[in-house]
C-alpha atoms as a PDB file:
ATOM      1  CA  UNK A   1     212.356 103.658 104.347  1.00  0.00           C
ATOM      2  CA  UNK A   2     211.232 107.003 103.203  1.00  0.00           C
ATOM      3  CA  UNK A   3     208.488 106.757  99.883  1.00  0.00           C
ATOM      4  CA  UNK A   4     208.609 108.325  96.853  1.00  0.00           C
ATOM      5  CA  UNK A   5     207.872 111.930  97.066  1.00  0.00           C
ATOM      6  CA  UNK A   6     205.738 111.961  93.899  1.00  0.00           C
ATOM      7  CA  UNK A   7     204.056 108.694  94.518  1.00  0.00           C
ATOM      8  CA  UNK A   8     203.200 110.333  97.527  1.00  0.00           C
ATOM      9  CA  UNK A   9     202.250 113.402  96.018  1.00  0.00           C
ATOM     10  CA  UNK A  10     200.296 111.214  94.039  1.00  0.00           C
ATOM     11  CA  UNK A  11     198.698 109.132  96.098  1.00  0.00           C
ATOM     12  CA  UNK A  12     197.677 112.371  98.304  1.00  0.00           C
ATOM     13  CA  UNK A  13     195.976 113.851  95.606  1.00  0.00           C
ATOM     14  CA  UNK A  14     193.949 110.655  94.624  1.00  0.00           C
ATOM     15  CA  UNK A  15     192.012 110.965  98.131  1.00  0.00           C
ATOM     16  CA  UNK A  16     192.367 114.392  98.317  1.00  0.00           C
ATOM     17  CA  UNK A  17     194.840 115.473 101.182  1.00  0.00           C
ATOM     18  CA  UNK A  18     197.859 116.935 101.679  1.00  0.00           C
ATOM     19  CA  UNK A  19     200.770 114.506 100.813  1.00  0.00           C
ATOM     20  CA  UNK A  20     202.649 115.531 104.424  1.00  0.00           C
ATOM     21  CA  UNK A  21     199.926 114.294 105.925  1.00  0.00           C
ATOM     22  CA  UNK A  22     200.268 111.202 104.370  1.00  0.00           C
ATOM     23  CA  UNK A  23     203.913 110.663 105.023  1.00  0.00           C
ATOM     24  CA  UNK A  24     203.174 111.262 108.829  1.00  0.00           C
ATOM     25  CA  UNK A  25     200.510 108.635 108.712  1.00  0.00           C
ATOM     26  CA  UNK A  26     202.967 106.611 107.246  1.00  0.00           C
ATOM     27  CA  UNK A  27     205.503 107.384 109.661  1.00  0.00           C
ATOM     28  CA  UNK A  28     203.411 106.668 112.474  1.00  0.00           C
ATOM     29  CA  UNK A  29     202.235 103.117 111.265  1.00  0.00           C
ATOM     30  CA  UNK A  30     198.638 104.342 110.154  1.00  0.00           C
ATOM     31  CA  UNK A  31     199.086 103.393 106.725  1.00  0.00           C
ATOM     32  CA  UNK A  32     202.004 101.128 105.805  1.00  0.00           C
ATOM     33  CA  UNK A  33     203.617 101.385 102.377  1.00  0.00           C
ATOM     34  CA  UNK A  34     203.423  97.802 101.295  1.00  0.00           C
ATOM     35  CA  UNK A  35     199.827  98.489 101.617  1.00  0.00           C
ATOM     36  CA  UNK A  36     199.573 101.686  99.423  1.00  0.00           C
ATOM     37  CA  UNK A  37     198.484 101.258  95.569  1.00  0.00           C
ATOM     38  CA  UNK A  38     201.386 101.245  93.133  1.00  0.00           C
ATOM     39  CA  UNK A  39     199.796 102.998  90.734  1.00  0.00           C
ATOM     40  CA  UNK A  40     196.544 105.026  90.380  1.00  0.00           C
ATOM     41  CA  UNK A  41     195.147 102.182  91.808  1.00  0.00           C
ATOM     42  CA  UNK A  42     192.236 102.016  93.952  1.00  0.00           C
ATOM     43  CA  UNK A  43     192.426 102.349  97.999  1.00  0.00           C
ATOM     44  CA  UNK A  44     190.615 100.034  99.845  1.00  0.00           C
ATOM     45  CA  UNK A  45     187.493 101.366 101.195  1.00  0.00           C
ATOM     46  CA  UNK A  46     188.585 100.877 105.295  1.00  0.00           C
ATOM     47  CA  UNK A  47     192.578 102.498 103.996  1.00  0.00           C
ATOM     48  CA  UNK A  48     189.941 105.727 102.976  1.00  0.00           C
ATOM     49  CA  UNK A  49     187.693 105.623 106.282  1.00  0.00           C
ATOM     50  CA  UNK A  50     191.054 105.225 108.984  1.00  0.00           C
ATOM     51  CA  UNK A  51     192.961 107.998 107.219  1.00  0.00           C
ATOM     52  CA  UNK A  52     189.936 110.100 107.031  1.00  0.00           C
ATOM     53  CA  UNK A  53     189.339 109.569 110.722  1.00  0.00           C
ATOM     54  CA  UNK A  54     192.507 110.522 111.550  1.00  0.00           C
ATOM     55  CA  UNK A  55     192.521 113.476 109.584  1.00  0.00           C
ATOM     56  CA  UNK A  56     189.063 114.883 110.916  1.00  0.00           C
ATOM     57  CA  UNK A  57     190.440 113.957 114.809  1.00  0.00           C
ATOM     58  CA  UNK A  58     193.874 115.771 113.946  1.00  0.00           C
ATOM     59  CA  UNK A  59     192.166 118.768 112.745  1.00  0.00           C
ATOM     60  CA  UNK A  60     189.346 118.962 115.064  1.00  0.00           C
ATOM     61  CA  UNK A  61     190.970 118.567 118.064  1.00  0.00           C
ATOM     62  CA  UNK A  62     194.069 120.243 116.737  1.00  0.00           C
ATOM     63  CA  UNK A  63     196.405 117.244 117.558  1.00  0.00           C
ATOM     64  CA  UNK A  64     199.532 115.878 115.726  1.00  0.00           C
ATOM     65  CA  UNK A  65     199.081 112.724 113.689  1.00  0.00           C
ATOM     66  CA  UNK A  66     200.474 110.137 116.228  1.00  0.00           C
ATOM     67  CA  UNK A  67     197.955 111.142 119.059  1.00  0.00           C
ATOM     68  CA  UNK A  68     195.487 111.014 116.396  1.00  0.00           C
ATOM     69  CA  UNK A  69     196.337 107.596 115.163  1.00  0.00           C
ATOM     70  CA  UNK A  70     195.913 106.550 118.727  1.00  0.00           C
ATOM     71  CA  UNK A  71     193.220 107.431 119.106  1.00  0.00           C
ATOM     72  CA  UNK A  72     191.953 105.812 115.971  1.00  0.00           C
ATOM     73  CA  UNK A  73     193.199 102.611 117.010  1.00  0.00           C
ATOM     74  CA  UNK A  74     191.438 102.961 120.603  1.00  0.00           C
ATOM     75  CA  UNK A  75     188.193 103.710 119.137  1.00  0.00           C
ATOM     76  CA  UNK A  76     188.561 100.947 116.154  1.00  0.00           C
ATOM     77  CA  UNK A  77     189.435  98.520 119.285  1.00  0.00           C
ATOM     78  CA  UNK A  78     186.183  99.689 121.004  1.00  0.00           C
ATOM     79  CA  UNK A  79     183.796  98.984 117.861  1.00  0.00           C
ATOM     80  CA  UNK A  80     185.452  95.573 117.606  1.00  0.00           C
ATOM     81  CA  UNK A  81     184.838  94.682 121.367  1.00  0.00           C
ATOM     82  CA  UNK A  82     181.247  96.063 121.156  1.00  0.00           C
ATOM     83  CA  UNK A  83     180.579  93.646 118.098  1.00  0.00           C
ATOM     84  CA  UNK A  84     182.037  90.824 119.868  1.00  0.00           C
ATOM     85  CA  UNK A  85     180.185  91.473 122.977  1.00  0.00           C
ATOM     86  CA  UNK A  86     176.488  92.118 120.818  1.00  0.00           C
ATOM     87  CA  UNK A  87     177.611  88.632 119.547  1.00  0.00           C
ATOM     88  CA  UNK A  88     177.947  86.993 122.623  1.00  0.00           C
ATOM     89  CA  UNK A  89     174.351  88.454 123.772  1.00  0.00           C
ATOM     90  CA  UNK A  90     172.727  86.954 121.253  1.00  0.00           C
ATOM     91  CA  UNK A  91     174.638  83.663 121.190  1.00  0.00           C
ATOM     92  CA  UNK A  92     173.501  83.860 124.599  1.00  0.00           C
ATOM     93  CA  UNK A  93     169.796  84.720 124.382  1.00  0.00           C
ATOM     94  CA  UNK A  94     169.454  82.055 121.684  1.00  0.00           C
ATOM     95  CA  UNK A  95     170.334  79.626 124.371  1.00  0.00           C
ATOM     96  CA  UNK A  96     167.428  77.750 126.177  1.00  0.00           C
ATOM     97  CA  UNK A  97     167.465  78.107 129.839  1.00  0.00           C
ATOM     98  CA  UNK A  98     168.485  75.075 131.718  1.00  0.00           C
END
């Protein structure tokens, strides 16, 4: 399902990119469309941040938006298995020794 050209063109100019861009994100699963405000509504602050860091990897390595969504997801998979690994450290150094 295609969206709404001028909700896109909407939307796009509420965070301040270009509304292709935003249809490729939404092509390529970065953003779904269920997800997007229905109005002027407000984006959530981690919808802002991914699409963001797409954009800035798209344009500074000069890459279409799928390989940079990939690479979005890759790093956002990284951060989450670093937390989860500082977690287990200190769950681990809490523990007494036997």
């Amino acid at each position: 399902m295609r969206p709404d050209p001028k909700r896109l063109q909407m939307l796009a100019a509420i965070m301040e990119i270009e509304s292709e861009f935003l249809e490729e994100c939404i092509w390529h699963g970065a953003l779904r469309l269920e997800d997007l405000p229905e109005d002027r509504g407000e984006f959530t602050p981690s919808q802002l941040a991914r699409l963001r860091r797409i954009q800035r990897i798209c344009r500074g390595l000069d890459i279409d938006v799928f390989a940079g969504c990939i690479i979005v997801d890759i790093v956002d998979r990284m951060d989450g298995l670093q937390r989860e690994l500082e977690r287990l450290r200190a769950i681990a150094d809490d523990e007494p020794p036997d």
